[in-house]
Protein backbone atom coordinates (compact mmCIF):
# COMPACT_ATOMS: atom_id res chain seq x y z
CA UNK A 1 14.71 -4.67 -61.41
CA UNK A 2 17.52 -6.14 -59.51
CA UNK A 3 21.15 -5.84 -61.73
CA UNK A 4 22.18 -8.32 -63.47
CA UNK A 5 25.70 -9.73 -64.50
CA UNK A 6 26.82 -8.47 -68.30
CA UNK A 7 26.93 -11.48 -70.26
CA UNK A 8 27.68 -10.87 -74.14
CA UNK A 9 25.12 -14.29 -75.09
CA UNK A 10 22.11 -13.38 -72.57
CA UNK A 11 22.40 -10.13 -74.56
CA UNK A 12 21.66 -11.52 -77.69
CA UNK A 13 19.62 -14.26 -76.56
CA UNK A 14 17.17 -11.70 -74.33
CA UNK A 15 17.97 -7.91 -75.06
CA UNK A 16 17.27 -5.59 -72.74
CA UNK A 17 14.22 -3.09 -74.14
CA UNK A 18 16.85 -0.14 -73.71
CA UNK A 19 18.95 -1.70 -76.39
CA UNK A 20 15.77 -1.92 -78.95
CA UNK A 21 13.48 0.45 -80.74
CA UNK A 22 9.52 0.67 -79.77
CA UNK A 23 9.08 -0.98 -82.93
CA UNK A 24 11.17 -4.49 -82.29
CA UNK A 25 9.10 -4.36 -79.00
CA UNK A 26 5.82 -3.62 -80.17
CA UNK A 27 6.34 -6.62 -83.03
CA UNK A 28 7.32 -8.97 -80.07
CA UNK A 29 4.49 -8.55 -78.23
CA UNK A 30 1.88 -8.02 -81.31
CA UNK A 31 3.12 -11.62 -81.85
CA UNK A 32 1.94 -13.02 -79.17
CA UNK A 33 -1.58 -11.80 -78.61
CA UNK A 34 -3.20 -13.60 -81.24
CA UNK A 35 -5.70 -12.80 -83.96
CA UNK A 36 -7.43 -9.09 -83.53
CA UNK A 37 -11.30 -8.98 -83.31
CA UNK A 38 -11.85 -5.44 -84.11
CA UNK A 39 -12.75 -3.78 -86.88
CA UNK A 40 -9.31 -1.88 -87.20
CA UNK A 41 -6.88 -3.51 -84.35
CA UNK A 42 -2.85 -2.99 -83.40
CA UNK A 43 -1.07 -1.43 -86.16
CA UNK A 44 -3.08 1.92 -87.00
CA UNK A 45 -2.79 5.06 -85.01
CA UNK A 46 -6.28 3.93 -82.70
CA UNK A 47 -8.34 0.69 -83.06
CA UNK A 48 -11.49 0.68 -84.88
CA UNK A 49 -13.75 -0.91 -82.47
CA UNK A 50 -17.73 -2.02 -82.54
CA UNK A 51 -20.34 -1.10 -80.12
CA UNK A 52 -23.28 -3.18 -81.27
CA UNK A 53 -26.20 -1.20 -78.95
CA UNK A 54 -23.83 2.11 -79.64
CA UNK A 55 -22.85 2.79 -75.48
CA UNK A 56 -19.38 1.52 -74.32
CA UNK A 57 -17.95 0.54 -70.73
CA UNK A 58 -15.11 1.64 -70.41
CA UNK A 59 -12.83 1.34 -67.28
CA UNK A 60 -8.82 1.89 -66.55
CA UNK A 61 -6.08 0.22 -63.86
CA UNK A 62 -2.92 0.55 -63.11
CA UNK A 63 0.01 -1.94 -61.68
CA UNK A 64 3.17 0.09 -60.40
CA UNK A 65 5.57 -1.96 -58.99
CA UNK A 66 6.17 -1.21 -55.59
CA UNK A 67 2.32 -1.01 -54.33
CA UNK A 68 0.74 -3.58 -56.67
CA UNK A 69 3.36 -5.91 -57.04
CA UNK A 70 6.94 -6.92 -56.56
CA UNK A 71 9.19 -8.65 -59.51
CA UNK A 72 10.72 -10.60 -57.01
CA UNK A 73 7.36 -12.81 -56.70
CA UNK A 74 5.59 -12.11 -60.24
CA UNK A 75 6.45 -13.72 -63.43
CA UNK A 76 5.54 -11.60 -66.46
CA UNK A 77 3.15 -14.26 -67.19
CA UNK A 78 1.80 -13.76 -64.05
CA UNK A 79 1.20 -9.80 -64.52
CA UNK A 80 0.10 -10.27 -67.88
CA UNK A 81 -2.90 -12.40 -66.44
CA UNK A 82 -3.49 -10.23 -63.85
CA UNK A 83 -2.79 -6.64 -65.31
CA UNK A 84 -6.32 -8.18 -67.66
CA UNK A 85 -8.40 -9.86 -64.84
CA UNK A 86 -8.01 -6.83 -62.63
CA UNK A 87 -9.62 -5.19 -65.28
CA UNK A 88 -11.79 -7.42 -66.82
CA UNK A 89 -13.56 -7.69 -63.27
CA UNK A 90 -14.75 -4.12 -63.05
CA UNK A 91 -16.18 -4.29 -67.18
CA UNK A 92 -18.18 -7.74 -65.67
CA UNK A 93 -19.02 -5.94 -62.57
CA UNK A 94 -21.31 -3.35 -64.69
CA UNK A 95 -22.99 -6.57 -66.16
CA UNK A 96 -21.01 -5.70 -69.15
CA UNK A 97 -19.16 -8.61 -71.59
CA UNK A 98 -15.88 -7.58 -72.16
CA UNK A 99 -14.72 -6.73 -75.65
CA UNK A 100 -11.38 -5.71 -75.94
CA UNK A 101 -7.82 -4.44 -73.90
CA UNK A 102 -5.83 -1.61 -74.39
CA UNK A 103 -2.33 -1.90 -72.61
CA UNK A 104 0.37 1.24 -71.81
CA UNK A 105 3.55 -0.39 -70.63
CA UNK A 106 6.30 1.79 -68.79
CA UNK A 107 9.42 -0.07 -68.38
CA UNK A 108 13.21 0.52 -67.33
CA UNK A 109 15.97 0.09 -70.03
CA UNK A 110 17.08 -3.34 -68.21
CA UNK A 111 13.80 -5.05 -68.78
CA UNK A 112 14.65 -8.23 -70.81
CA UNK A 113 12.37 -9.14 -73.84
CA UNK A 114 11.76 -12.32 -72.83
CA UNK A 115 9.74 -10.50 -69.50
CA UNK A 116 7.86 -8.29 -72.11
CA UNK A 117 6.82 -11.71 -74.25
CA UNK A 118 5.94 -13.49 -71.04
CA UNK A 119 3.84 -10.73 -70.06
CA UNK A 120 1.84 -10.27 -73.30
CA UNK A 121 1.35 -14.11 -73.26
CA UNK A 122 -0.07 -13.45 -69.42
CA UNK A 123 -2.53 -10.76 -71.43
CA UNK A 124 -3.64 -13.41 -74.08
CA UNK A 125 -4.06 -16.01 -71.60
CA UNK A 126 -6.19 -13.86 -69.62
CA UNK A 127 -8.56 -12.96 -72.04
CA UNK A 128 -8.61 -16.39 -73.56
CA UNK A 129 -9.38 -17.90 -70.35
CA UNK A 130 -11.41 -15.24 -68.41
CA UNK A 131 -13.35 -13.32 -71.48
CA UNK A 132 -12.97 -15.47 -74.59
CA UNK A 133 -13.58 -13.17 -77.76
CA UNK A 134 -11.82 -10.53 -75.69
CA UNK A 135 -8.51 -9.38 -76.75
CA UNK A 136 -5.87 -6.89 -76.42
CA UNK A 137 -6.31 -4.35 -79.52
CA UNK A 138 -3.66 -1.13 -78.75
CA UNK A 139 -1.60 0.27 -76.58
CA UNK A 140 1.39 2.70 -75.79
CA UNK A 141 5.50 1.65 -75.05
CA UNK A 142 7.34 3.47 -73.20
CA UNK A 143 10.38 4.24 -70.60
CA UNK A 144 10.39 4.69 -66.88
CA UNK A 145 12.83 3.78 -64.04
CA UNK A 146 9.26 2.10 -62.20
CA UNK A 147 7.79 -0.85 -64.35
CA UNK A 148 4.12 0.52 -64.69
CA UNK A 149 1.40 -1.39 -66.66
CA UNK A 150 -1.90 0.47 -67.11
CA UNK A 151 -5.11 -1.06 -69.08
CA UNK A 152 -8.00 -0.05 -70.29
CA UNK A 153 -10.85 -2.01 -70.44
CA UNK A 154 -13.92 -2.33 -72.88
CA UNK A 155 -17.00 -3.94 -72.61
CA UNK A 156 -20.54 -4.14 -74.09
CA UNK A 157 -23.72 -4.00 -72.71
CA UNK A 158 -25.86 -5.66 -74.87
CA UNK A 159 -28.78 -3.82 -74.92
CA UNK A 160 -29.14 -4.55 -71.19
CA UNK A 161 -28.95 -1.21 -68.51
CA UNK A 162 -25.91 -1.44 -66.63
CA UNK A 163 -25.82 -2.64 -62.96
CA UNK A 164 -24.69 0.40 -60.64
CA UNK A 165 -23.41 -0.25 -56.93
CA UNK A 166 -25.92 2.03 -56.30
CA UNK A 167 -28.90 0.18 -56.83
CA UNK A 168 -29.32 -2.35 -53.97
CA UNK A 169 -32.93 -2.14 -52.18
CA UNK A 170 -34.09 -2.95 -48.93
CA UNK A 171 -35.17 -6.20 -48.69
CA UNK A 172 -32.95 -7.68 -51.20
CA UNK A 173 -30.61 -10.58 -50.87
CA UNK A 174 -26.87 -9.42 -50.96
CA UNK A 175 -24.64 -12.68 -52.87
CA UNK A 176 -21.25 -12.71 -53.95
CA UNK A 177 -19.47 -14.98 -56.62
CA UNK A 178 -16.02 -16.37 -56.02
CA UNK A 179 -13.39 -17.06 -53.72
CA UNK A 180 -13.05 -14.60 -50.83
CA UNK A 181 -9.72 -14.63 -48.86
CA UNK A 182 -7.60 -16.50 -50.58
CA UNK A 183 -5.94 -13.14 -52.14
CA UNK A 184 -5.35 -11.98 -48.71
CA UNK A 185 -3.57 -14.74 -47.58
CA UNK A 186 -1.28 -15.06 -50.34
CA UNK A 187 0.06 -11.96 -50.11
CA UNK A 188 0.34 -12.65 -45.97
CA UNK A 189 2.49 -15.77 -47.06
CA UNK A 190 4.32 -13.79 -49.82
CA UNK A 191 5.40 -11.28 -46.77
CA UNK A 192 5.43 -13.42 -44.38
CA UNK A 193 8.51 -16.41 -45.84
CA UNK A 194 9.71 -15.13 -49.23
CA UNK A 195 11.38 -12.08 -47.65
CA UNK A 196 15.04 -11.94 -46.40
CA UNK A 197 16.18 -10.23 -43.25
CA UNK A 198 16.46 -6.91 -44.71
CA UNK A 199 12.74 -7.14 -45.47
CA UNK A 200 13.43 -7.44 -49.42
CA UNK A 201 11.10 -10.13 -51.35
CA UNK A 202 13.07 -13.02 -52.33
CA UNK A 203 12.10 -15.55 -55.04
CA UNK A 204 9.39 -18.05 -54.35
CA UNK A 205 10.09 -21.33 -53.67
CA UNK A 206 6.71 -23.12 -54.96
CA UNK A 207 8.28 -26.81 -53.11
CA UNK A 208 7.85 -25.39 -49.73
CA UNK A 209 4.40 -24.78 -49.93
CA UNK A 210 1.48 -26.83 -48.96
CA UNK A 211 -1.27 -27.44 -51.39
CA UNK A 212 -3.76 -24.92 -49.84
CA UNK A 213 -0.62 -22.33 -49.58
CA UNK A 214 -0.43 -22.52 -53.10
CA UNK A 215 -4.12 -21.90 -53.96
CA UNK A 216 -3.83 -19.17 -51.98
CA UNK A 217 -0.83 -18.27 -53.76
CA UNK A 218 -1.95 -18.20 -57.27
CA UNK A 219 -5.28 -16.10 -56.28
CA UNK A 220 -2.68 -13.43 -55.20
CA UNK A 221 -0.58 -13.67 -58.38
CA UNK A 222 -2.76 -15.01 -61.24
CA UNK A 223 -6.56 -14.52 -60.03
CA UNK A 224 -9.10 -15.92 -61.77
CA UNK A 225 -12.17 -13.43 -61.20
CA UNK A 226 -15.64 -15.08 -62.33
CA UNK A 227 -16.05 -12.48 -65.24
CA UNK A 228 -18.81 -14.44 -66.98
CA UNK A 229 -21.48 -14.44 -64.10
CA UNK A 230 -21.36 -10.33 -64.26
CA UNK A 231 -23.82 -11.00 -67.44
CA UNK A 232 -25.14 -13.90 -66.20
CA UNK A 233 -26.17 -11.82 -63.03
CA UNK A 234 -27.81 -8.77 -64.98
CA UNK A 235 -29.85 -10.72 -67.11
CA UNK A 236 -31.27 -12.16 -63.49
CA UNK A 237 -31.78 -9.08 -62.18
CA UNK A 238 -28.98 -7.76 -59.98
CA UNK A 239 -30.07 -4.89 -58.72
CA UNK A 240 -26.33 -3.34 -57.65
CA UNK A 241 -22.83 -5.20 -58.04
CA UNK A 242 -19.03 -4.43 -57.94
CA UNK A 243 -16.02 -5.52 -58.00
CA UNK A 244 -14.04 -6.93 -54.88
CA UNK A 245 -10.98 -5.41 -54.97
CA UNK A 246 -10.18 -4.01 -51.63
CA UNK A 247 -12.20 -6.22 -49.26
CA UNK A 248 -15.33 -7.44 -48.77
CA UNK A 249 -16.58 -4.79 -45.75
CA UNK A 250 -14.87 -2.20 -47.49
CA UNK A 251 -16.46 -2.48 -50.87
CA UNK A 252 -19.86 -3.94 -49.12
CA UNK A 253 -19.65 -0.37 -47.38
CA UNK A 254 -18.57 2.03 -50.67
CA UNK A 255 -22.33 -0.05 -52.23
CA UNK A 256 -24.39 0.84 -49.15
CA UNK A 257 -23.19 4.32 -48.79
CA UNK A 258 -24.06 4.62 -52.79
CA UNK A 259 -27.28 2.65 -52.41
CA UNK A 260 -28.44 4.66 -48.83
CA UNK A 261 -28.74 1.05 -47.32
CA UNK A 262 -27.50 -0.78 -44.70
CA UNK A 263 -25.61 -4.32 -45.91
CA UNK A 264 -26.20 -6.55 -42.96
CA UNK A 265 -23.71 -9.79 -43.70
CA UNK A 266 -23.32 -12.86 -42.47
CA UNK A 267 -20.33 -14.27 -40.63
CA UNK A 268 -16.91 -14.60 -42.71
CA UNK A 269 -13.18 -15.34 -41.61
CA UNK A 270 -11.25 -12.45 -41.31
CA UNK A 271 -9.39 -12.41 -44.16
CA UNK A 272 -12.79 -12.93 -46.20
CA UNK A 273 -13.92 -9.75 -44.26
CA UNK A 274 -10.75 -7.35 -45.12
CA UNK A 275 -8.20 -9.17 -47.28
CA UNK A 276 -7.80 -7.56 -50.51
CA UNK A 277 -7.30 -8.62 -54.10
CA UNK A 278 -10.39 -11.19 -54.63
CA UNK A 279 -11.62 -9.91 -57.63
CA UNK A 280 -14.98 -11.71 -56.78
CA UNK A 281 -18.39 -10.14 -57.47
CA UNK A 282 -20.58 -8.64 -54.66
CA UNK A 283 -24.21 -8.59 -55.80
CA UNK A 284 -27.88 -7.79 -54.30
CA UNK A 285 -30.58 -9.39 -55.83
CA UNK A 286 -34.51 -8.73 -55.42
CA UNK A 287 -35.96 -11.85 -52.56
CA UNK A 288 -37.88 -13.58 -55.11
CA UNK A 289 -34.91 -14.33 -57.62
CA UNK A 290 -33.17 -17.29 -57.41
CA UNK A 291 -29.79 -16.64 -57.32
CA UNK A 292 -27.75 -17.71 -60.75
CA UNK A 293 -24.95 -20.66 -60.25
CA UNK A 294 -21.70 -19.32 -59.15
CA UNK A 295 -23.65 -16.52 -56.17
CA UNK A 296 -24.32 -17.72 -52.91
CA UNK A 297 -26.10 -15.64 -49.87
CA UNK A 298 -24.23 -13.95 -47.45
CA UNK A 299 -26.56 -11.63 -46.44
CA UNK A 300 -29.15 -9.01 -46.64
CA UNK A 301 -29.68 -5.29 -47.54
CA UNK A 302 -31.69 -3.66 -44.30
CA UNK A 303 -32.74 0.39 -44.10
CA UNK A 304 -29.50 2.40 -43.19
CA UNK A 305 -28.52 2.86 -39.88
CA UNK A 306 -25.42 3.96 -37.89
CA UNK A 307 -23.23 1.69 -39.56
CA UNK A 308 -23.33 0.71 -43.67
CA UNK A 309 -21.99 -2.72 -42.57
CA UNK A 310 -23.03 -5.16 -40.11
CA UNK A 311 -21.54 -8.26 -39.40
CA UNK A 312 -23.77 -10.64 -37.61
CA UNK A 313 -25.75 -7.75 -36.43
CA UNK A 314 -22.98 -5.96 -35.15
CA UNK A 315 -20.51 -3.01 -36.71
CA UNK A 316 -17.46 -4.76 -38.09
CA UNK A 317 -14.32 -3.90 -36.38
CA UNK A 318 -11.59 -5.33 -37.81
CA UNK A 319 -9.42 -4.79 -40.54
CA UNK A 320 -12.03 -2.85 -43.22
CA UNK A 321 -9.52 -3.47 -46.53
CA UNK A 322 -6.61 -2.68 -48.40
CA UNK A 323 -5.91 0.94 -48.75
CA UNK A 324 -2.71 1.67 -50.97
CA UNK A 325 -2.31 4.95 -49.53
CA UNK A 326 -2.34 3.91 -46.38
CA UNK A 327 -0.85 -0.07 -46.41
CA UNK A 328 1.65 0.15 -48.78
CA UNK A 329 4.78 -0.41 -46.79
CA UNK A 330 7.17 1.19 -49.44
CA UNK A 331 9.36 -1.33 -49.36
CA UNK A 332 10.45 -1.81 -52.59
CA UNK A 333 11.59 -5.44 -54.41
């Protein structure tokens, strides 16, 4: 966090977390997240949670600031929402409902309340708007000179078999559900005019943007994956699906190289192709299934070849996708 100015009044108004106990923390942000749905939820040593057909999806991410995001362009709001659709995405992506959150936060002493409050609001606004009857029922406080916020996510299968990303078949129809590329750009625009000449992020100013800046902007900071249709697409039929999170080839190659296929796709920008961050769902479906509102064709799975991935026939050779180990700049903001 960048320093800020002692004043006596900001103090009081908005503490820093250093200057509070876990337990003045945990009752701010308890406050805010709303009425439990578990059997046992915050408060106890572990949540008591139900699992109505007795199996559980469970999955886990992590935002470190630095890599996955920059305070200089987030709002806590903004994490809050996104720290739960990241995760949200992957429970939907096994055809799962989601059922519940479980959020660790890791924060330096200068933190201000008011960030921690915004950022559990972010967390009930995702799940209110993304997964209603999802909600966030534990978690874990503590200190760390890197902000880190890492969630767990639960979901149900109701009765249904989960949908692997190994299970596409030759023949069937490949559909995703979503926006793809809008991510990408944002975070092109973020880097591209809200840094100074030192290469630090500055603060974004929302007036200079043009409408379809700012759509692009918000899918970077506060996407809205389409959690609902991973359900909607098992009960179809889906035969494999996941989670776009680091590109469209790239995760369109991790399913064919799990499925022993060959995704042959259909034309896409580039940033549809290898930008990042979309959260949207990539699906195969059998030929005869019409595809559920929401998925729309781009494609079909052939026998493997040579290459998991064509695009228009040919081996894709652009940009495959984001790859933290290998496109995080390190610049830190």
């Amino acid at each position: 966090m960048s320093d800020q100015p002692h004043d006596a009044h900001v103090d009081r108004a908005d503490p820093r977390v250093g200057d509070l106990s876990e337990g003045r923390i945990l009752r701010a942000i308890l406050s805010r997240l709303g009425t439990s749905g578990a059997e046992v939820g915050p408060g106890d040593d572990a949540a008591v949670l139900r699992a109505p057909d007795g199996r559980v999806v469970a999955t886990v991410d992590t935002l470190v600031h630095g890599p996955d995001f920059r305070l200089a362009w987030s709002t806590g709001f903004d994490l809050g929402f996104k720290a739960a659709a990241v995760n949200l995405a992957d429970i939907a992506a096994m055809g799962a409902r989601p059922t519940c959150l479980l959020v660790a936060l890791a924060m330096p002493d200068e933190t201000r309340l008011s960030f921690v409050e915004a950022l559990a609001d972010g967390l009930r606004a995702g799940c209110d708007s993304l997964a209603p009857g999802c909600a966030v029922e534990g978690g874990d406080l503590t200190v760390s000179d890197t902000l880190t916020i890492a969630v767990t996510a639960l979901g149900s299968l109701d009765g249904r078999a989960p949908v692997l990303r190994s299970g596409a078949r030759v023949g069937d129809v490949v559909a995703v559900a979503g926006e793809l590329g809008l991510a990408g750009r944002g975070l092109a625009l973020l880097f591209d005019r809200f840094r100074n000449a030192a290469g630090q992020p500055t603060g974004v100013t929302i007036e200079l943007l043009a409408d379809a800046e700012r759509r692009d902007l918000a899918a970077q900071l506060r996407p809205e994956p389409p959690i609902a249709l991973g359900a909607v697409a098992a009960r179809t039929g889906a035969t494999a699906m996941m989670d776009v999170s680091d590109g469209l080839v790239l995760d369109a190659t991790r399913m064919a190289e799990a499925s022993v296929v060959t995704l042959a796709l259909d034309a896409q920008t580039d940033e549809a192709l290898g930008g990042g961050e979309d959260h949207a769902l990539l699906a195969t479906f059998p030929a005869d299934v019409t595809l559920p509102t929401g998925f729309r064709q781009i494609g079909r799975v052939v026998p493997q070849g040579a290459h998991p991935v064509l695009v228009d026939g040919e081996p894709h050779t652009g940009r495959a996708g984001w790859d933290p180990y290998r496109d995080w700049d390190s610049t830190r903001g």
